[in-house]
PDB file of N, CA and C in Angstrom:
ATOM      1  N   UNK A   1      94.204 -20.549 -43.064  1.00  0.00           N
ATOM      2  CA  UNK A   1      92.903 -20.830 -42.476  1.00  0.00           C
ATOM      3  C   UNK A   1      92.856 -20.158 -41.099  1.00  0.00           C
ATOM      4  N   UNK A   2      91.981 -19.257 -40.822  1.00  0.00           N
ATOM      5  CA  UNK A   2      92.031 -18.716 -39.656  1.00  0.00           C
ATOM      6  C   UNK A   2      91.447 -19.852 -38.237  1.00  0.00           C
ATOM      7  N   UNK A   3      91.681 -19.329 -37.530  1.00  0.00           N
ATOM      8  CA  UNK A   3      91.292 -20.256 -35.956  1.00  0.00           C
ATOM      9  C   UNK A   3      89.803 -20.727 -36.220  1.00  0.00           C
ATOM     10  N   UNK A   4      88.972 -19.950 -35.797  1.00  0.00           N
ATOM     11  CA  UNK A   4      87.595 -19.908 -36.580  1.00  0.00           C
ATOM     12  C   UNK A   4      87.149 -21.598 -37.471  1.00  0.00           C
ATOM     13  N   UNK A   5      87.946 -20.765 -38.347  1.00  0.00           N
ATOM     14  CA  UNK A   5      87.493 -21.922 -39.475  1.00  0.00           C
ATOM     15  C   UNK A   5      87.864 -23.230 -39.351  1.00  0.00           C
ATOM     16  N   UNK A   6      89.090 -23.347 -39.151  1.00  0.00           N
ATOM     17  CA  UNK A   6      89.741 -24.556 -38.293  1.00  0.00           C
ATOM     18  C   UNK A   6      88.717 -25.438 -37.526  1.00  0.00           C
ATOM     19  N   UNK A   7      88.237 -24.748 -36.225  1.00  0.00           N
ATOM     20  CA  UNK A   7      87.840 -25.075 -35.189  1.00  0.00           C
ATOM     21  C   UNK A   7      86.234 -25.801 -35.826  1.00  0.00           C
ATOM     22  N   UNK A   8      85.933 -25.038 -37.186  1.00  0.00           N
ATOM     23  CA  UNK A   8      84.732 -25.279 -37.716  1.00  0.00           C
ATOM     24  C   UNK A   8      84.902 -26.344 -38.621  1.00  0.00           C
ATOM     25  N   UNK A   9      85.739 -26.616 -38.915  1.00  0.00           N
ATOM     26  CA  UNK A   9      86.266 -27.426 -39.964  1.00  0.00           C
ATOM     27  C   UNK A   9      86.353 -29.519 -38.842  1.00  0.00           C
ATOM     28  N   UNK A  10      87.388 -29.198 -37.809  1.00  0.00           N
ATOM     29  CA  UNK A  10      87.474 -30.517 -36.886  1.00  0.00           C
ATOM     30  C   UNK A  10      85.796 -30.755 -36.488  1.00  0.00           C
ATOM     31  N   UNK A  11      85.446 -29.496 -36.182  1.00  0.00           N
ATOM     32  CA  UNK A  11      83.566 -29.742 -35.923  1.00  0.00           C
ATOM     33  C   UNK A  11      82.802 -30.665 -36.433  1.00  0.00           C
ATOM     34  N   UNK A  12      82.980 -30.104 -38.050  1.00  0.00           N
ATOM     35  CA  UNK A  12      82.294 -30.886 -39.006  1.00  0.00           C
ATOM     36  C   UNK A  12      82.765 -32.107 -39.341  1.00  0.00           C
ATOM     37  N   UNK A  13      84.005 -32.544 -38.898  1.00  0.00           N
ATOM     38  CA  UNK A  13      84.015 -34.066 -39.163  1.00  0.00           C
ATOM     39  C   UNK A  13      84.232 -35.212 -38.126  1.00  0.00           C
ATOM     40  N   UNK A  14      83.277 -34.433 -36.731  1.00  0.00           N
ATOM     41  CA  UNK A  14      82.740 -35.092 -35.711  1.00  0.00           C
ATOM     42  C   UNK A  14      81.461 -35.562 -35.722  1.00  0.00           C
ATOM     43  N   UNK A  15      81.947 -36.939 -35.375  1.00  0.00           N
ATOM     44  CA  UNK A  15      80.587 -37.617 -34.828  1.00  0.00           C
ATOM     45  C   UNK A  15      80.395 -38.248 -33.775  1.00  0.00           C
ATOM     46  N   UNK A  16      79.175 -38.429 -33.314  1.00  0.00           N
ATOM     47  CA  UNK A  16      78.670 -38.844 -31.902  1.00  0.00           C
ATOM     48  C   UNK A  16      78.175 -40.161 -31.823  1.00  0.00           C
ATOM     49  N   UNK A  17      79.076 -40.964 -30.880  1.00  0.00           N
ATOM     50  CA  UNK A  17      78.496 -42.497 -30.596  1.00  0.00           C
ATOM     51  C   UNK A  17      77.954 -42.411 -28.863  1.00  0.00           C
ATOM     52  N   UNK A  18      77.146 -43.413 -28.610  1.00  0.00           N
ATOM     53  CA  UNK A  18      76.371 -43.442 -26.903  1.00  0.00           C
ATOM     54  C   UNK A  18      77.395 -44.439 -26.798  1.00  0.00           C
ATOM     55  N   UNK A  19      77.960 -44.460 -24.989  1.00  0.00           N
ATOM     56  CA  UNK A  19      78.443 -45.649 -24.675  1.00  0.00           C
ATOM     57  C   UNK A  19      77.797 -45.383 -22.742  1.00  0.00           C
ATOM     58  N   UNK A  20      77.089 -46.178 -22.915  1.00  0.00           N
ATOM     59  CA  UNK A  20      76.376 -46.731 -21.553  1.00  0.00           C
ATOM     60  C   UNK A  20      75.133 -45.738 -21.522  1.00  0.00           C
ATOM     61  N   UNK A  21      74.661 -45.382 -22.553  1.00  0.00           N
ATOM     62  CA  UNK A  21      73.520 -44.423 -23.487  1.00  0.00           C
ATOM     63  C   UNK A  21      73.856 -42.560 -22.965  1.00  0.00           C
ATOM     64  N   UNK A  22      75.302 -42.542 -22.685  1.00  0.00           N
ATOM     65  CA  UNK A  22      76.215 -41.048 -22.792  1.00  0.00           C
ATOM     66  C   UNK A  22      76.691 -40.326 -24.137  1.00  0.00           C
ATOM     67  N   UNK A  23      76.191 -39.800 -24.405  1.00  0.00           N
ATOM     68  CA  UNK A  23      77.064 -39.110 -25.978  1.00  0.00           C
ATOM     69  C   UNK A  23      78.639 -39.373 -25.743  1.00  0.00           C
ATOM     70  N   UNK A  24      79.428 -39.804 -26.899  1.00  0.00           N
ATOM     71  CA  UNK A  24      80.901 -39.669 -26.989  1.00  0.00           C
ATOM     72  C   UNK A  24      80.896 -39.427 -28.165  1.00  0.00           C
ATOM     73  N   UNK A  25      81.765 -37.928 -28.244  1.00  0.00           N
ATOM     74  CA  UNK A  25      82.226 -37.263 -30.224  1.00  0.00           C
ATOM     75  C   UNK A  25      83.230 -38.380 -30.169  1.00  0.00           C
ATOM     76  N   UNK A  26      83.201 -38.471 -31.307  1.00  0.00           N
ATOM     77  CA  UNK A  26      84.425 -38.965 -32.503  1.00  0.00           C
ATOM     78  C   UNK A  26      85.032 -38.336 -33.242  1.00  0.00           C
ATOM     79  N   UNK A  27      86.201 -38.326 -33.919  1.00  0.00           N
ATOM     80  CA  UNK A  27      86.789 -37.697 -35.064  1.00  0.00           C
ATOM     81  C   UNK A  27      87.282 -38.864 -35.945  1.00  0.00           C
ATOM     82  N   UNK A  28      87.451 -39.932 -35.488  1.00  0.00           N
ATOM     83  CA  UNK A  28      87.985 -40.932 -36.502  1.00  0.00           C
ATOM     84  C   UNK A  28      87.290 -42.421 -36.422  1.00  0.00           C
ATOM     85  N   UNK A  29      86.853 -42.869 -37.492  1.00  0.00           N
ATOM     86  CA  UNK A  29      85.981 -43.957 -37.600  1.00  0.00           C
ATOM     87  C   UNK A  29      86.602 -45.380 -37.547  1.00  0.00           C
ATOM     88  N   UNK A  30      88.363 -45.447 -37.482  1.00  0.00           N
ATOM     89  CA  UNK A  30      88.830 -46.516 -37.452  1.00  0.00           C
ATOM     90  C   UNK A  30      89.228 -46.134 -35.951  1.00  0.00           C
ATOM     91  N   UNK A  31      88.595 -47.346 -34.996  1.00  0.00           N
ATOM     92  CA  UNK A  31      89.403 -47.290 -33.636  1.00  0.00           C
ATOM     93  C   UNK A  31      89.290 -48.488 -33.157  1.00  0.00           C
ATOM     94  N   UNK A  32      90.574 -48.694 -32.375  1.00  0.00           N
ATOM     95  CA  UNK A  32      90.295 -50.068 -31.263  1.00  0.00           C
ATOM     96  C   UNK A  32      89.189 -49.604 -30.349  1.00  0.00           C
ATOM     97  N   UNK A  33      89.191 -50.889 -29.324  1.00  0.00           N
ATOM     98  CA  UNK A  33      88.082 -50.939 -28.004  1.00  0.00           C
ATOM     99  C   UNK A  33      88.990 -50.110 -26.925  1.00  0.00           C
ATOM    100  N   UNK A  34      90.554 -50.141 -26.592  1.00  0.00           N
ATOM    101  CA  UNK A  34      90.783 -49.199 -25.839  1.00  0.00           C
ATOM    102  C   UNK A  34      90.284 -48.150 -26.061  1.00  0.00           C
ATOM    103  N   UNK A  35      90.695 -47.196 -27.461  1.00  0.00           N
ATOM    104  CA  UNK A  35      90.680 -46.127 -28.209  1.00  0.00           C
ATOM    105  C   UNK A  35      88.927 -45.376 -27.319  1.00  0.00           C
ATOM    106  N   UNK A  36      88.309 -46.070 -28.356  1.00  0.00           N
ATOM    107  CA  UNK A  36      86.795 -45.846 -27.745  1.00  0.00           C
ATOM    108  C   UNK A  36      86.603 -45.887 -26.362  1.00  0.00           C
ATOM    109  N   UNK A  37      86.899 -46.765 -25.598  1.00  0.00           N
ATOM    110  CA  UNK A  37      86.900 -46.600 -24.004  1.00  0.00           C
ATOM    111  C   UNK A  37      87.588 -45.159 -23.219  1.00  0.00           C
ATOM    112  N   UNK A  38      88.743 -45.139 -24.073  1.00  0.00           N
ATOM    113  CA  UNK A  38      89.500 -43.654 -23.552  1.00  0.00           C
ATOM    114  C   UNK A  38      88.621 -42.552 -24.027  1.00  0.00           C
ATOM    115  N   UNK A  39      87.887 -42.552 -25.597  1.00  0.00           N
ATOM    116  CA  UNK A  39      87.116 -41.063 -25.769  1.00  0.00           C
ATOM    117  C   UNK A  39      86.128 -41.498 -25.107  1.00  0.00           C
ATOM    118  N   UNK A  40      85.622 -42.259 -24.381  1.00  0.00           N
ATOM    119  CA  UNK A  40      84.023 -42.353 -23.119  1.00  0.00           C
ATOM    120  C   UNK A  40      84.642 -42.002 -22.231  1.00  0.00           C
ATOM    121  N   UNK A  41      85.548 -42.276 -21.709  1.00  0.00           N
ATOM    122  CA  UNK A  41      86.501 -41.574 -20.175  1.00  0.00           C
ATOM    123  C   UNK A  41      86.574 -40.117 -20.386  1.00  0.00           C
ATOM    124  N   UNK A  42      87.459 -39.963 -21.512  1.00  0.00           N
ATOM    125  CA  UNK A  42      87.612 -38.360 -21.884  1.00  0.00           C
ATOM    126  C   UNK A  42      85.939 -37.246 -21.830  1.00  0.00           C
ATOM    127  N   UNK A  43      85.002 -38.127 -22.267  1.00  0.00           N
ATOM    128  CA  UNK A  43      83.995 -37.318 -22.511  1.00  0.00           C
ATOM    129  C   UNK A  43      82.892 -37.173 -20.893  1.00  0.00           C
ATOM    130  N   UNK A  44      83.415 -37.932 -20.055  1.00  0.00           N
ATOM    131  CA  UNK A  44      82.726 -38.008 -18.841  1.00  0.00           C
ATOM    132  C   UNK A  44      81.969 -39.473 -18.459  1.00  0.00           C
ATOM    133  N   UNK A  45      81.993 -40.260 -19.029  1.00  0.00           N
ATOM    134  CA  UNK A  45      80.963 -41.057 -19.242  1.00  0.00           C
ATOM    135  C   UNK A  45      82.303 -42.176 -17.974  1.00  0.00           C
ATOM    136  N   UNK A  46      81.315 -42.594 -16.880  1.00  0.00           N
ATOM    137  CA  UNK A  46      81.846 -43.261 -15.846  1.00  0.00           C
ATOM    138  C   UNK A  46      82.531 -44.544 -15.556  1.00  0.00           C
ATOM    139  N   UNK A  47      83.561 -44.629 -16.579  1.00  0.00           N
ATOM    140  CA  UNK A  47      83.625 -46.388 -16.713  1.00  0.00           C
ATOM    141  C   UNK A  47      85.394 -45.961 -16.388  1.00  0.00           C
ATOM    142  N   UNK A  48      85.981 -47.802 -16.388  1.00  0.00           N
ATOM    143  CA  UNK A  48      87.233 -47.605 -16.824  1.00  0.00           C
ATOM    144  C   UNK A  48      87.879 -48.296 -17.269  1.00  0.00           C
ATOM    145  N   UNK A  49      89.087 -47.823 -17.752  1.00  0.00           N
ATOM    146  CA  UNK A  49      90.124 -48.962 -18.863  1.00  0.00           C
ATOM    147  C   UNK A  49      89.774 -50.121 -18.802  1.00  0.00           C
ATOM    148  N   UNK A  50      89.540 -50.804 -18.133  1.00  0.00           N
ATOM    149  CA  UNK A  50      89.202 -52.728 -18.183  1.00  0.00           C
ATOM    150  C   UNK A  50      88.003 -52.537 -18.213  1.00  0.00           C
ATOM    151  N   UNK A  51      87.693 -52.018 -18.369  1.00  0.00           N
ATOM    152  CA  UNK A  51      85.821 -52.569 -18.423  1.00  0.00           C
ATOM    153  C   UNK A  51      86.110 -53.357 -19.386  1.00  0.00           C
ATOM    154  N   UNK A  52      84.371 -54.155 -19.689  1.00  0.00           N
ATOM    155  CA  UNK A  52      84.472 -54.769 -21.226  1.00  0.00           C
ATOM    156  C   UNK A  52      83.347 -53.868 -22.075  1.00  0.00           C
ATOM    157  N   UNK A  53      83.862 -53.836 -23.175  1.00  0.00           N
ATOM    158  CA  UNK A  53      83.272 -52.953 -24.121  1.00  0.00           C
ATOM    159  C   UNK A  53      82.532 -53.965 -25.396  1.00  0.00           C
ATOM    160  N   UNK A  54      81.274 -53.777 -25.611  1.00  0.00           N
ATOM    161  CA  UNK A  54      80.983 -53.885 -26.620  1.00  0.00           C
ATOM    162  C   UNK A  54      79.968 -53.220 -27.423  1.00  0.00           C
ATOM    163  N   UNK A  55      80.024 -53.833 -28.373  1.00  0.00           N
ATOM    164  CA  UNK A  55      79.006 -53.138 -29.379  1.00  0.00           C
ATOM    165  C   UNK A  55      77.272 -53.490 -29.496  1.00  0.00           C
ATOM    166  N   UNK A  56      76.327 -52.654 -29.534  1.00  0.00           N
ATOM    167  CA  UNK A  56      75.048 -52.927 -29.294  1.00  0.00           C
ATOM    168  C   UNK A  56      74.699 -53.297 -31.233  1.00  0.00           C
ATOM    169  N   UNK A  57      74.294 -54.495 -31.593  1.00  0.00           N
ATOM    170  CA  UNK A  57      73.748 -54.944 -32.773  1.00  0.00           C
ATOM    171  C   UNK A  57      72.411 -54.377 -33.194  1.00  0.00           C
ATOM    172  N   UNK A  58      72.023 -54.210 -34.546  1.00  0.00           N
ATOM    173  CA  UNK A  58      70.875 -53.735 -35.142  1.00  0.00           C
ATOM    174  C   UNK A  58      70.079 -54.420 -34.267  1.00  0.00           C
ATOM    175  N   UNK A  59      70.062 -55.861 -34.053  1.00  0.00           N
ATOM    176  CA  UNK A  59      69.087 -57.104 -33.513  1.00  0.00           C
ATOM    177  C   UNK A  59      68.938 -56.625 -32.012  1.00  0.00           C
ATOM    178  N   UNK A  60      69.681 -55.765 -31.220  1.00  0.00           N
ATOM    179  CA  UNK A  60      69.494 -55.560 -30.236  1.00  0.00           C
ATOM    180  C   UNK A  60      70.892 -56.767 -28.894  1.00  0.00           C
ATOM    181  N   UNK A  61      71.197 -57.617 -29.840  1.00  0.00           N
ATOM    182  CA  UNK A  61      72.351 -58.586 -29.339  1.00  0.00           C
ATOM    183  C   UNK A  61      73.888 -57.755 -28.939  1.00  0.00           C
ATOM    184  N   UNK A  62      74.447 -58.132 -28.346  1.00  0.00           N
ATOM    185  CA  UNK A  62      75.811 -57.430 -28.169  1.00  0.00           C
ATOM    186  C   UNK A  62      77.268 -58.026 -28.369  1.00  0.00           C
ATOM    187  N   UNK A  63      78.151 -57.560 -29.037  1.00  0.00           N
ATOM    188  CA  UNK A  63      79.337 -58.124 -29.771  1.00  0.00           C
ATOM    189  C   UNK A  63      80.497 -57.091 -28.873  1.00  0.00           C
ATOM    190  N   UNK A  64      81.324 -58.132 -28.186  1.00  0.00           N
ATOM    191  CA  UNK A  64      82.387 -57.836 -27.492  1.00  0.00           C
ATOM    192  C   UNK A  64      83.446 -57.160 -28.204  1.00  0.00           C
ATOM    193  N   UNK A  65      83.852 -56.170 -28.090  1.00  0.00           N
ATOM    194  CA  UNK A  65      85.237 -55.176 -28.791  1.00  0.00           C
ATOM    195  C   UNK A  65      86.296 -55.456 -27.634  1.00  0.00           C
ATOM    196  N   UNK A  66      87.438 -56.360 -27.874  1.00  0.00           N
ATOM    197  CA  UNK A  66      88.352 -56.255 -27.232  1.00  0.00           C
ATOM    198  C   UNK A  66      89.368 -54.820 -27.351  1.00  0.00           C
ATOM    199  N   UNK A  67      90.207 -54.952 -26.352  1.00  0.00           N
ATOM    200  CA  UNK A  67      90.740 -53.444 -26.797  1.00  0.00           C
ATOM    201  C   UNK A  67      92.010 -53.470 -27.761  1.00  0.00           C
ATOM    202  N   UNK A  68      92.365 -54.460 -28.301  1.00  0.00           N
ATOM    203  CA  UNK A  68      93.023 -54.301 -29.451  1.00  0.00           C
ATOM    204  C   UNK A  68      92.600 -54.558 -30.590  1.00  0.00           C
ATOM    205  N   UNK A  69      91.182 -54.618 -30.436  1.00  0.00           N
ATOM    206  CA  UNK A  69      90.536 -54.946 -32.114  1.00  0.00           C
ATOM    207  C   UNK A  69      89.808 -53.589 -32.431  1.00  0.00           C
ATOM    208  N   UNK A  70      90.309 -53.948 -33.944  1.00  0.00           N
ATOM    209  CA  UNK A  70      90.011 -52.418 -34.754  1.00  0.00           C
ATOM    210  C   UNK A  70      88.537 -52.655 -35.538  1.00  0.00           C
ATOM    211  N   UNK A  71      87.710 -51.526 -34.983  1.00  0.00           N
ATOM    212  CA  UNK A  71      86.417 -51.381 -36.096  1.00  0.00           C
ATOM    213  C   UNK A  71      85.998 -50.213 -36.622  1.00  0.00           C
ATOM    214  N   UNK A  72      84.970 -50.119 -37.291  1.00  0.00           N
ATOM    215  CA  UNK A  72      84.893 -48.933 -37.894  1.00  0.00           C
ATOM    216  C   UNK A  72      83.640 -48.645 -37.363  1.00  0.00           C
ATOM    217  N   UNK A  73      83.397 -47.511 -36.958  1.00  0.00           N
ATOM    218  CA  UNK A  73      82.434 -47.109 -36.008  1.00  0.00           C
ATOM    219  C   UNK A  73      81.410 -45.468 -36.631  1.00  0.00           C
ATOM    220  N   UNK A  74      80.223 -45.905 -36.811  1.00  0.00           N
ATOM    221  CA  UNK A  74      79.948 -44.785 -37.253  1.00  0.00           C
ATOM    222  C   UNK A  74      78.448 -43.660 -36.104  1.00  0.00           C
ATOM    223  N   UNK A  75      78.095 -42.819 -36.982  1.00  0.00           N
ATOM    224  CA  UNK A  75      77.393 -42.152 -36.277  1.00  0.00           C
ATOM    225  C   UNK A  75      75.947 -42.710 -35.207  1.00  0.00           C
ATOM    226  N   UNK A  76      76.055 -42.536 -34.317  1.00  0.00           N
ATOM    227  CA  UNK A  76      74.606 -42.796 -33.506  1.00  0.00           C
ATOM    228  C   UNK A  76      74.932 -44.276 -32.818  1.00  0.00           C
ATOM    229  N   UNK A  77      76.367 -45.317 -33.586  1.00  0.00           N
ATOM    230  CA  UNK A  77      76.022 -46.453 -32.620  1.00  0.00           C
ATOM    231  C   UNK A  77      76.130 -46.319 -31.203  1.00  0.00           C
ATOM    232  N   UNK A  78      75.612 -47.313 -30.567  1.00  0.00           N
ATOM    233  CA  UNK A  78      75.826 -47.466 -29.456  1.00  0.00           C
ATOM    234  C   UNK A  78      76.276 -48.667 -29.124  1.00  0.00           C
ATOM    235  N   UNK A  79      77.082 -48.401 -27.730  1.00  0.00           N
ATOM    236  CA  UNK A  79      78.476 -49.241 -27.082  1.00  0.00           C
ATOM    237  C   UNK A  79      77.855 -49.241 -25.723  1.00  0.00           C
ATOM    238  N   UNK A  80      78.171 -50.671 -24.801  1.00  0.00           N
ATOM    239  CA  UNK A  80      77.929 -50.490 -23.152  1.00  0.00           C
ATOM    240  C   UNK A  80      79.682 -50.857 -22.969  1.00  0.00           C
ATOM    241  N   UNK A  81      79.738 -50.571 -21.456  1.00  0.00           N
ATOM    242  CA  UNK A  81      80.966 -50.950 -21.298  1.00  0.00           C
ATOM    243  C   UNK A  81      80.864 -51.164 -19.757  1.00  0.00           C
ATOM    244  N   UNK A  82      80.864 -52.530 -19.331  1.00  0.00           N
ATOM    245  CA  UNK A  82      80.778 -52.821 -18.290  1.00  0.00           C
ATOM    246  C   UNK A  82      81.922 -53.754 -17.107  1.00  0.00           C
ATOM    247  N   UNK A  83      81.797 -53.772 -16.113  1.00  0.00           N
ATOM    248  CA  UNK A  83      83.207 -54.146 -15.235  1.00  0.00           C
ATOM    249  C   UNK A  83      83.203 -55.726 -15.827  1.00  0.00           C
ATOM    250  N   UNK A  84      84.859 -55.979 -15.650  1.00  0.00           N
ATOM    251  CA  UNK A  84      84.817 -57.734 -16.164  1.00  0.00           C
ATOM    252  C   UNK A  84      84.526 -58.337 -14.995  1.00  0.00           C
ATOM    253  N   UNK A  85      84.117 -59.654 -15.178  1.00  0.00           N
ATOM    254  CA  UNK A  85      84.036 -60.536 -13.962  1.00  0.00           C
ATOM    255  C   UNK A  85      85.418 -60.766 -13.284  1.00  0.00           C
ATOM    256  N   UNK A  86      85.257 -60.474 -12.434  1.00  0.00           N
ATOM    257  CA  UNK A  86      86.567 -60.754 -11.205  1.00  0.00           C
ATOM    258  C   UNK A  86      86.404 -62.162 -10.111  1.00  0.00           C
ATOM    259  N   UNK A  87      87.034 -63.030 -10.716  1.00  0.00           N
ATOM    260  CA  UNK A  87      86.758 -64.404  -9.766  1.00  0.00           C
ATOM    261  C   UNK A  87      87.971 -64.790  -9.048  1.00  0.00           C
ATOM    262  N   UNK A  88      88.204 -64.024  -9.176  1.00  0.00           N
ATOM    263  CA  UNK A  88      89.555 -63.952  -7.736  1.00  0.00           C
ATOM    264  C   UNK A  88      89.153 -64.419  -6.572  1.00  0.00           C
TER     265      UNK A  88
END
């Protein structure tokens, strides 16, 4: 397989989720909440490791992704990921 094709090949089995309404590609649909937090870091999108991450519902409601829980994540959802409360 030349470079080219390769490069065309990982292309095509990327997809794009919003997290804090930023595009983040994907390549794999099984990920934890770290996982996903690191490809929003990687992709520019301004947050960090502890934030809390969750998932935005059809209903418009939001479901917390801890970062060791695994989901399957597909094209177009969208994720916020915001600082935890600090009551220190």
């Amino acid at each position: 397989m030349t470079e080219a094709a390769t490069v065309a090949s990982v292309q095509a089995r990327t997809f794009t989720i919003t997290v804090n309404d930023l595009p983040v590609p994907l390549s794999e649909h099984r990920l934890d909440g770290a996982q996903i937090k690191a490809a929003a870091i990687a992709a520019g999108v301004p947050i960090q490791p502890d934030f809390v991450l969750s998932r935005v519902l059809p209903d418009g409601k939001q479901e917390i992704v801890t970062d060791d829980q695994v989901i399957s994540v597909h094209q177009g959802e969208a994720f916020w990921a915001i600082p935890g409360d600090d009551n220190s």
